[in-house]
N, C-alpha and C. Protein backbone atom coordinates (compact mmCIF):
# COMPACT_ATOMS: atom_id res chain seq x y z
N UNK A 1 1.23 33.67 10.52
CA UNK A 1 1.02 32.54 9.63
C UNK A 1 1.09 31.24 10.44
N UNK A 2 0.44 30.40 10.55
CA UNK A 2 0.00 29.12 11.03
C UNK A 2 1.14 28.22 10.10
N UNK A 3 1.16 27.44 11.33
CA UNK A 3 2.24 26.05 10.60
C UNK A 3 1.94 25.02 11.18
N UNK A 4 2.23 23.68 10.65
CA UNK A 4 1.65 22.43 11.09
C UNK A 4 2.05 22.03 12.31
N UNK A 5 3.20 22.59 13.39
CA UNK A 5 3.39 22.50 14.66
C UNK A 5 2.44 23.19 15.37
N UNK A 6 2.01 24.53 14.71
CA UNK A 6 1.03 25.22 15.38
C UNK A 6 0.00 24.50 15.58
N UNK A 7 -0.67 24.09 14.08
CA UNK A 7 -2.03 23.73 14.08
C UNK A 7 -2.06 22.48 14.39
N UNK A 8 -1.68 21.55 15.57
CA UNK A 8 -1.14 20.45 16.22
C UNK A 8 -1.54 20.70 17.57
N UNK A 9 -0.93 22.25 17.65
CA UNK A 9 -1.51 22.43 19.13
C UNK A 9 -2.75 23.03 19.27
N UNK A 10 -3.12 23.93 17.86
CA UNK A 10 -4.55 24.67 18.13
C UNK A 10 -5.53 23.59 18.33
N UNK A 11 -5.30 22.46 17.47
CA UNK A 11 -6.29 21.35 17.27
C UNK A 11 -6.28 20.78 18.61
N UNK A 12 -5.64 21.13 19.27
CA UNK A 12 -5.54 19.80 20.40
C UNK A 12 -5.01 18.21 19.95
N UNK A 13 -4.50 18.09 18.91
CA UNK A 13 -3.88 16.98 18.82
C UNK A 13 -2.47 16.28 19.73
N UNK A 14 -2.38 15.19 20.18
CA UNK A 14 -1.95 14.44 20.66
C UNK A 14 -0.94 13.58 19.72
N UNK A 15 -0.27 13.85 19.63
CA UNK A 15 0.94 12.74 18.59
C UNK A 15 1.50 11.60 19.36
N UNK A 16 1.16 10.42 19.46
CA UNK A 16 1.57 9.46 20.33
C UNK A 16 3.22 8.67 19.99
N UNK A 17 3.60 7.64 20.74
CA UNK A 17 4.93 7.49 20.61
C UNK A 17 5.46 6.75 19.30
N UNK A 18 6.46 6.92 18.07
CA UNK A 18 6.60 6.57 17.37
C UNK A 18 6.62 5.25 17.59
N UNK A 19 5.63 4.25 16.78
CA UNK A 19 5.05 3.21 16.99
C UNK A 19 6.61 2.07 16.42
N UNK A 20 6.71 1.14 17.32
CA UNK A 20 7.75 -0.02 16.49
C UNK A 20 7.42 -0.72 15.33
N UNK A 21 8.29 -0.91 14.52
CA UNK A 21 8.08 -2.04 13.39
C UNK A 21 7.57 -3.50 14.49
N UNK A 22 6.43 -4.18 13.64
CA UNK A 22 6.33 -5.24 13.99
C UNK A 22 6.93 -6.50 12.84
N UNK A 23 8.10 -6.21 12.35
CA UNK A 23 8.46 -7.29 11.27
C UNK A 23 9.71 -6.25 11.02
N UNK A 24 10.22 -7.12 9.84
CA UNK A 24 11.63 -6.56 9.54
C UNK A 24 10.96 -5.39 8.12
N UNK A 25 11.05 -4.57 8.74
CA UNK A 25 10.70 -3.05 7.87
C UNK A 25 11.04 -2.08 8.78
N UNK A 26 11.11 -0.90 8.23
CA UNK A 26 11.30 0.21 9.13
C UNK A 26 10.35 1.28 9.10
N UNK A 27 9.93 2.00 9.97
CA UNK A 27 8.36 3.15 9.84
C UNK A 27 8.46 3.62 8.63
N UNK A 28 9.68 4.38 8.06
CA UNK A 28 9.70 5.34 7.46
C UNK A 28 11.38 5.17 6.64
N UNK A 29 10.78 5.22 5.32
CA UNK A 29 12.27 5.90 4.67
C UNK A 29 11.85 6.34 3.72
N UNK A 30 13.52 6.92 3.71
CA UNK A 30 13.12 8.73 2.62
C UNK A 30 14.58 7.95 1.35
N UNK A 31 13.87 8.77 0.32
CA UNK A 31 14.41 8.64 -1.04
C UNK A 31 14.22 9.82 -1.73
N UNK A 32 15.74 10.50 -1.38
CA UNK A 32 15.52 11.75 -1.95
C UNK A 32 14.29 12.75 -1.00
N UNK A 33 13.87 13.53 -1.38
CA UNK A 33 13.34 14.28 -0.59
C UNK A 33 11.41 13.75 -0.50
N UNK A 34 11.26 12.67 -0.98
CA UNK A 34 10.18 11.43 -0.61
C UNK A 34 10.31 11.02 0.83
N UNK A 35 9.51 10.92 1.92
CA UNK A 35 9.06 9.80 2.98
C UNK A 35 8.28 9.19 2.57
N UNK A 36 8.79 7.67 2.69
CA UNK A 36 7.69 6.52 2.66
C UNK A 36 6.81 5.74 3.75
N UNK A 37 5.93 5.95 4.32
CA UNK A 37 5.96 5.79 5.85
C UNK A 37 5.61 4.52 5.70
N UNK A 38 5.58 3.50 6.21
CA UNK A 38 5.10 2.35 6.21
C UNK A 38 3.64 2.24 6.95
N UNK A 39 3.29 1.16 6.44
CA UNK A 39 2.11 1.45 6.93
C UNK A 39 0.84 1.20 8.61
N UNK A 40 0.40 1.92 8.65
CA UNK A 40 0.05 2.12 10.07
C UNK A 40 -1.26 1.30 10.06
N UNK A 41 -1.25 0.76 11.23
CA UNK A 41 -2.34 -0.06 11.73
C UNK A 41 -2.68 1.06 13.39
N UNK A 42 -3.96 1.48 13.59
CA UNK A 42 -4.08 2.18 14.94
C UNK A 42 -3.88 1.14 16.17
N UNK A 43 -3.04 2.29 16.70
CA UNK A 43 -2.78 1.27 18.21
C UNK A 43 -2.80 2.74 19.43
N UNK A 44 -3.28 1.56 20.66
CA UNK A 44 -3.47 2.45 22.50
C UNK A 44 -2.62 1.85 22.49
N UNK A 45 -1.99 2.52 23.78
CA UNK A 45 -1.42 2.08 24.64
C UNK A 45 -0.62 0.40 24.41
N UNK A 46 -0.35 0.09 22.79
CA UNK A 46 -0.03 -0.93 22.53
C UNK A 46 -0.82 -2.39 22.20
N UNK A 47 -1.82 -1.71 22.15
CA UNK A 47 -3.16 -2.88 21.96
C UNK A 47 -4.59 -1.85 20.13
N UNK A 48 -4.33 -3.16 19.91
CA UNK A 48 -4.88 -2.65 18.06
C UNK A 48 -6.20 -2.08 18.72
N UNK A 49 -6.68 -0.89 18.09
CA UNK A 49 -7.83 0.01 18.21
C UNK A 49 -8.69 -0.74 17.39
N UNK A 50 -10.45 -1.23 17.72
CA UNK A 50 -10.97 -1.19 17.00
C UNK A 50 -10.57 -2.63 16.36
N UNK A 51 -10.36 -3.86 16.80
CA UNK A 51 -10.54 -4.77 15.65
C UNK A 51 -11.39 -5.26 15.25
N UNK A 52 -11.35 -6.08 14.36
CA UNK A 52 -12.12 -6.69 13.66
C UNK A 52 -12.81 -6.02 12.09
N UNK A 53 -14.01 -6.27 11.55
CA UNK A 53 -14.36 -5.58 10.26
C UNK A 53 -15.60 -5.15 10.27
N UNK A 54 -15.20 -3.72 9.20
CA UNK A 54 -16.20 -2.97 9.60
C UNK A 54 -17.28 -2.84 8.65
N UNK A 55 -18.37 -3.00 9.07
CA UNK A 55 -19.70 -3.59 8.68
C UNK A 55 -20.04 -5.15 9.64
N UNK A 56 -19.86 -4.85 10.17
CA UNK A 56 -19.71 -6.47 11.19
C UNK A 56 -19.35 -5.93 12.34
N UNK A 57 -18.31 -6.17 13.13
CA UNK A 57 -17.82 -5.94 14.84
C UNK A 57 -17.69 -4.66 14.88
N UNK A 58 -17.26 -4.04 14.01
CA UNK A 58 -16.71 -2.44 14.04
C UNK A 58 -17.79 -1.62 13.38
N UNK A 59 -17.79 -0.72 13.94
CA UNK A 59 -19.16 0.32 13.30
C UNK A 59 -18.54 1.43 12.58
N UNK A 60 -18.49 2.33 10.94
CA UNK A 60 -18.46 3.49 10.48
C UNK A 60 -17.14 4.15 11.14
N UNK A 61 -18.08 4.52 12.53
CA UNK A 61 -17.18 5.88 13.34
C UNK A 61 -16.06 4.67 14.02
N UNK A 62 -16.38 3.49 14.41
CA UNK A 62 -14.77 3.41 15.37
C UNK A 62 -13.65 3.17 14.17
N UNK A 63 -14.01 2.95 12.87
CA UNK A 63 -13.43 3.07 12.11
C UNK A 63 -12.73 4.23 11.57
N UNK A 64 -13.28 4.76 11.60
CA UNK A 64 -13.08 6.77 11.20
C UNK A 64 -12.15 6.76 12.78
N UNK A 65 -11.89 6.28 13.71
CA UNK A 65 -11.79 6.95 14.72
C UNK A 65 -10.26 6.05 15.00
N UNK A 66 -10.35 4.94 14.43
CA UNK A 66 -8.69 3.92 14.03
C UNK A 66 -7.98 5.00 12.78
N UNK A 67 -8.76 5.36 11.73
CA UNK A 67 -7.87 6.05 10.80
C UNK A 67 -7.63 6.89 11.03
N UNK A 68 -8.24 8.24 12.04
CA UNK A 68 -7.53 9.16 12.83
C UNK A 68 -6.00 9.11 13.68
N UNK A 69 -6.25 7.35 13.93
CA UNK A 69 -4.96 7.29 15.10
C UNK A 69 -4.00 7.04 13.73
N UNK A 70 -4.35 6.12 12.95
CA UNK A 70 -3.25 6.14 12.27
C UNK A 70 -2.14 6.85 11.57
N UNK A 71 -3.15 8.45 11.20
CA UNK A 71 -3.08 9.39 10.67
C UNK A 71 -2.34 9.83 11.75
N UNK A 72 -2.50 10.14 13.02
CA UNK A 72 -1.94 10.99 14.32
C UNK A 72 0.06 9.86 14.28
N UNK A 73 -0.23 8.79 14.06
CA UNK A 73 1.09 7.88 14.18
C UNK A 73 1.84 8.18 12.84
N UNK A 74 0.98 8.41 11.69
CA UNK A 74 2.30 8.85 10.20
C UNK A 74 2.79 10.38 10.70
N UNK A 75 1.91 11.24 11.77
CA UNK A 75 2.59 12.25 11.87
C UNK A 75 3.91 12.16 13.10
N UNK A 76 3.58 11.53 13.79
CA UNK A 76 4.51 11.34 14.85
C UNK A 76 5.68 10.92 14.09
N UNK A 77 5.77 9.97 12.92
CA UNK A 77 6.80 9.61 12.37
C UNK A 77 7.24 10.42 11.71
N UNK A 78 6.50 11.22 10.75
CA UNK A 78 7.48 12.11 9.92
C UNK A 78 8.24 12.93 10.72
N UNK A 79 7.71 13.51 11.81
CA UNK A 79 8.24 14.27 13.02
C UNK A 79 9.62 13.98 13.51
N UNK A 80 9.54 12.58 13.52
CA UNK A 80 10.63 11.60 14.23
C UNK A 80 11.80 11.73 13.42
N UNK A 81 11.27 11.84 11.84
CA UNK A 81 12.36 11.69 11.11
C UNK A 81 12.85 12.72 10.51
N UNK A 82 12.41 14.33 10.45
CA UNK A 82 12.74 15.06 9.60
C UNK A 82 13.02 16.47 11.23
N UNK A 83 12.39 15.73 12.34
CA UNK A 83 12.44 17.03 13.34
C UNK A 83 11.23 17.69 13.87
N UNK A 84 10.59 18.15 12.97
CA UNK A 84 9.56 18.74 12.50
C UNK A 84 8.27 18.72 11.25
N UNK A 85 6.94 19.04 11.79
CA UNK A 85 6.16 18.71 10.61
C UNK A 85 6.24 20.33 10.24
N UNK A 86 7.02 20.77 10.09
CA UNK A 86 7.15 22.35 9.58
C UNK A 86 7.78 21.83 7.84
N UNK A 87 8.31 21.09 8.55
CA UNK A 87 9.67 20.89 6.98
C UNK A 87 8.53 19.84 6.05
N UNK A 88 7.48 19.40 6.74
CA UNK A 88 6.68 18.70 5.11
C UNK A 88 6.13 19.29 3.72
N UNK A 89 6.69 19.49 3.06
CA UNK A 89 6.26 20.63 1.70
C UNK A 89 4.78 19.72 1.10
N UNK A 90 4.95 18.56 1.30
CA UNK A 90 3.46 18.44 1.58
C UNK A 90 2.95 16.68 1.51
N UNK A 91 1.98 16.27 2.07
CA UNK A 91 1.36 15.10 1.65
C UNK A 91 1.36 14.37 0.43
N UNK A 92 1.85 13.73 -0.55
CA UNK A 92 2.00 13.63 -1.83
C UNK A 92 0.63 12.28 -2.03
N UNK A 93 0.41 11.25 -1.04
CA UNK A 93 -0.29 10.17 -1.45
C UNK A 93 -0.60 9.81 -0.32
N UNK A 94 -2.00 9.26 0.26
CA UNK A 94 -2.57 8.25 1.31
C UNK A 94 -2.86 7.00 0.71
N UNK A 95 -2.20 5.71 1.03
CA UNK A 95 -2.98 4.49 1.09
C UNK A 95 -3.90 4.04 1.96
N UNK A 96 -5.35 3.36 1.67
CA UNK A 96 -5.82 3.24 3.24
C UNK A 96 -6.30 1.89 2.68
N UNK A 97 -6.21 0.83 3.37
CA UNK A 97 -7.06 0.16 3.79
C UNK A 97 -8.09 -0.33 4.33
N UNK A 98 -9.25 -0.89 4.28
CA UNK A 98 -10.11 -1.36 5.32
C UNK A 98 -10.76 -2.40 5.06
N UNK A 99 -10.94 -3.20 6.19
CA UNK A 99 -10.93 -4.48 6.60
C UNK A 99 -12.75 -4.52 6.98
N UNK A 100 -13.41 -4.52 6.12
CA UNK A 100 -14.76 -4.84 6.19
C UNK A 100 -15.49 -6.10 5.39
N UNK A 101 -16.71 -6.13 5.74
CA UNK A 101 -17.43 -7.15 5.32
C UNK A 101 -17.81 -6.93 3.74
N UNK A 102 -17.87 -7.79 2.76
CA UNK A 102 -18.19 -8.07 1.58
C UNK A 102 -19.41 -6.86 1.52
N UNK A 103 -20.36 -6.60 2.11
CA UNK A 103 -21.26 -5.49 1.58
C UNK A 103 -21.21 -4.28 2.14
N UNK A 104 -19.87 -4.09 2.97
CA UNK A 104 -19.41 -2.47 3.18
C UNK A 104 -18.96 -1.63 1.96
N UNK A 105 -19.43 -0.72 1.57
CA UNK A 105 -18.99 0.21 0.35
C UNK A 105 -18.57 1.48 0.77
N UNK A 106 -18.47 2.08 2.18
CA UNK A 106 -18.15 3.04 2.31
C UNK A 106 -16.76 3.65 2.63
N UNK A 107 -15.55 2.78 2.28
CA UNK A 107 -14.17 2.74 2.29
C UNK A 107 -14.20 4.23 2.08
N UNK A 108 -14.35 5.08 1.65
CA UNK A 108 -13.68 6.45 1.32
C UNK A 108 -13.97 7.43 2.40
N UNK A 109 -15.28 6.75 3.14
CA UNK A 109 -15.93 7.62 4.31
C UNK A 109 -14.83 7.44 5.47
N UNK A 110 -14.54 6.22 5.32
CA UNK A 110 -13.54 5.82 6.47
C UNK A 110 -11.99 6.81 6.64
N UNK A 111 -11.99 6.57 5.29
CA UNK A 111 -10.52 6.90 5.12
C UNK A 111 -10.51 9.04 5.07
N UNK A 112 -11.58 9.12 4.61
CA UNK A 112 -11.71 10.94 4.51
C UNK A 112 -11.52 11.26 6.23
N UNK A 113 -11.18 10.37 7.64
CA UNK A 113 -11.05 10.80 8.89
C UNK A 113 -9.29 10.87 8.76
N UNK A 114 -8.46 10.23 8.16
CA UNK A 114 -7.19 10.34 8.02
C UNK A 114 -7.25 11.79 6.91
N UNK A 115 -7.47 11.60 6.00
CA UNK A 115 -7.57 12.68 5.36
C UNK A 115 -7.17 13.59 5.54
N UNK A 116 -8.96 14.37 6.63
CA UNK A 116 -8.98 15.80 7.34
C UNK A 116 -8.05 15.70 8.45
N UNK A 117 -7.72 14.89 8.61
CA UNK A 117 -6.24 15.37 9.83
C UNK A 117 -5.03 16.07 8.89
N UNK A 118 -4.87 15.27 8.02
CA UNK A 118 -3.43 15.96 6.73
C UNK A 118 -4.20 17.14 6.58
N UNK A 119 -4.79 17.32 6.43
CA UNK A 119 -5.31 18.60 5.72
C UNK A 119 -5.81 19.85 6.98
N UNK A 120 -5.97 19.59 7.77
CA UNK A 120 -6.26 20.29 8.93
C UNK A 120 -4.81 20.92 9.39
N UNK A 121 -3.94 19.47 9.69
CA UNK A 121 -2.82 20.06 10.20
C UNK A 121 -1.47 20.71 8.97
N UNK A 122 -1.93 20.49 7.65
CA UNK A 122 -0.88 20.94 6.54
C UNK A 122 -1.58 21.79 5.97
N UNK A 123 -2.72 21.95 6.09
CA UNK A 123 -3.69 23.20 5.07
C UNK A 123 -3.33 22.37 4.06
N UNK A 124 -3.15 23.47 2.78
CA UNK A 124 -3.48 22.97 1.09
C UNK A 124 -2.20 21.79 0.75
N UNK A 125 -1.19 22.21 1.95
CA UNK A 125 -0.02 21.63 1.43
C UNK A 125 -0.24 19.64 2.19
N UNK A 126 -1.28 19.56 2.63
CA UNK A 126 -2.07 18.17 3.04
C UNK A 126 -2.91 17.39 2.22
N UNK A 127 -3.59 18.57 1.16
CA UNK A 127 -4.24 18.05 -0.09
C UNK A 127 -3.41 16.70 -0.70
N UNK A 128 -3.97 15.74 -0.87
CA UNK A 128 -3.13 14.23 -1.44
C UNK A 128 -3.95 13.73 -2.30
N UNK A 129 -3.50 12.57 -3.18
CA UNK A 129 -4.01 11.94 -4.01
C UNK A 129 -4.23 11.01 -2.74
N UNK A 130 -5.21 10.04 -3.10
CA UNK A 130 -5.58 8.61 -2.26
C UNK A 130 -6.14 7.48 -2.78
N UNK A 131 -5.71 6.04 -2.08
CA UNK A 131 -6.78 5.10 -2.58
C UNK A 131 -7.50 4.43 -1.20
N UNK A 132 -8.62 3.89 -1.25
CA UNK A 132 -9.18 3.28 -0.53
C UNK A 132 -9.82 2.11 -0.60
N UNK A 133 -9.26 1.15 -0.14
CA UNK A 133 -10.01 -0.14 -0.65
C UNK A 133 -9.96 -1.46 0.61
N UNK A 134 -11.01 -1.84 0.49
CA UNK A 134 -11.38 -3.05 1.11
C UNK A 134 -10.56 -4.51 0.99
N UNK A 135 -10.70 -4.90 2.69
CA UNK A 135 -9.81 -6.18 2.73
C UNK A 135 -10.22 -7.25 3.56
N UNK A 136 -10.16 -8.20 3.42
CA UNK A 136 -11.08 -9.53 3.90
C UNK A 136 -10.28 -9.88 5.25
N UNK A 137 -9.11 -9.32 5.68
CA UNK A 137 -8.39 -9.05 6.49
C UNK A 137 -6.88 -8.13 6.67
N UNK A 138 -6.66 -7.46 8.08
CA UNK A 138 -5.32 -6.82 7.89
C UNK A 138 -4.88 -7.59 8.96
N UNK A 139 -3.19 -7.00 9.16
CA UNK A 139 -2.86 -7.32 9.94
C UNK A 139 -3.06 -7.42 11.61
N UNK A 140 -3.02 -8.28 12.41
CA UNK A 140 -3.50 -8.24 13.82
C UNK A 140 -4.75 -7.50 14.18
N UNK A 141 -5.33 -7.80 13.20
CA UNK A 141 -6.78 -7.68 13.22
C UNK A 141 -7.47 -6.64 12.93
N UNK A 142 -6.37 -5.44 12.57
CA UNK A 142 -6.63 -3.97 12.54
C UNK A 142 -7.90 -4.47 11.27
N UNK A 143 -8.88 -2.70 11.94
CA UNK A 143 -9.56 -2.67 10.82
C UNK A 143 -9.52 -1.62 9.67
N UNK A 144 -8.32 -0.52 10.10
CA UNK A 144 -7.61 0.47 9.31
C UNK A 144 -6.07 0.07 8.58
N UNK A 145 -5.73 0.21 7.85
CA UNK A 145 -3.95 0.18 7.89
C UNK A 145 -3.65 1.54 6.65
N UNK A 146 -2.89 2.43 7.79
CA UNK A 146 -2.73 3.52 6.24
C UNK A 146 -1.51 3.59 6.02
N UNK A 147 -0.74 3.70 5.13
CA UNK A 147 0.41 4.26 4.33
C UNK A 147 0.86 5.61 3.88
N UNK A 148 1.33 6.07 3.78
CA UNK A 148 1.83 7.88 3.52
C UNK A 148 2.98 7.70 2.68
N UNK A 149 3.63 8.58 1.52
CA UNK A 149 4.41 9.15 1.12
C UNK A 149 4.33 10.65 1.15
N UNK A 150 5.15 11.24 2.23
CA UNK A 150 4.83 13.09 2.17
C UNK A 150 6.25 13.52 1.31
N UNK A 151 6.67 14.71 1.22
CA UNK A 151 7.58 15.02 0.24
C UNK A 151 8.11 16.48 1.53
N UNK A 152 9.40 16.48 1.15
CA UNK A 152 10.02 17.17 2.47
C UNK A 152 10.57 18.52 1.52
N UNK A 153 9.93 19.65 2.21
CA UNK A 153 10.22 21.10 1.58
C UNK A 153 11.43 20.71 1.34
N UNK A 154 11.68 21.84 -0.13
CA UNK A 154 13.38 22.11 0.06
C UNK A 154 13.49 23.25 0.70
N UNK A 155 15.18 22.94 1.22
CA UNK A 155 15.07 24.26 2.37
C UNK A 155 15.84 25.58 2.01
């Protein structure tokens, strides 16, 4: 039986370093057996992936390709905080943002690259409710910012 540590490594995924708060918040807190992850803006090596907005500077895919990292950074965090992505009983909600131009409509295309990562690496138990919606700007220029609440098996 496959588990989300497994399918981390089958995928070849890369979980990068639990990213710092840039303000007074913290990545992640849990309420009750809720994680709230705060929300992720994609970052290299410490420099925002991809800024600016998409339909304008940013194209579709580097967009799809910021909500991947972001997605790869809510996992690094739940990781951080529970041990393991074994113990997530499952994805409960994605927020996504995106930071495009007034006649971009394809917010859901963007955000379905965070998505199939939950769902790749949790199977059914990655299935989430989601919203996706457009923003005239995010923070430090990101053109992704996602949010997570996952829900932590009982054990």
């Amino acid at each position: 039986m496959s588990t989300p540590e497994k399918n981390i490594t089958c995928l070849n995924l890369s979980l990068p370093p639990v990213p710092i708060s840039a303000g007074s918040y913290v990545p992640v807190h849990r309420a009750g057996d809720l994680l709230f992850v705060s929300g992720q803006i994609a970052r290299r090596e410490g420099k925002v992936l991809h800024p600016g907005r998409v339909g304008e500077s940013v194209s579709i895919e580097q967009a799809r390709e910021a909500a991947r990292q972001c997605a790869l950074q809510v996992l690094a965090i739940l990781r951080s905080e529970i041990g393991t992505l074994d113990r997530i009983g499952s994805i409960v909600r994605v927020e996504g943002f995106v930071a495009a131009s007034p006649l971009f409509l394809d917010h859901p295309k963007v955000l379905d690259a965070a998505s199939d990562i939950f769902s790749a690496v949790f199977g059914d138990r990655g299935r989430h409710a989601r919203f996706a919606v457009g923003a005239p700007s995010l923070p430090l220029g990101a053109c992704v910012e996602i949010a997570v609440i996952a829900k932590v098996a009982a054990d």
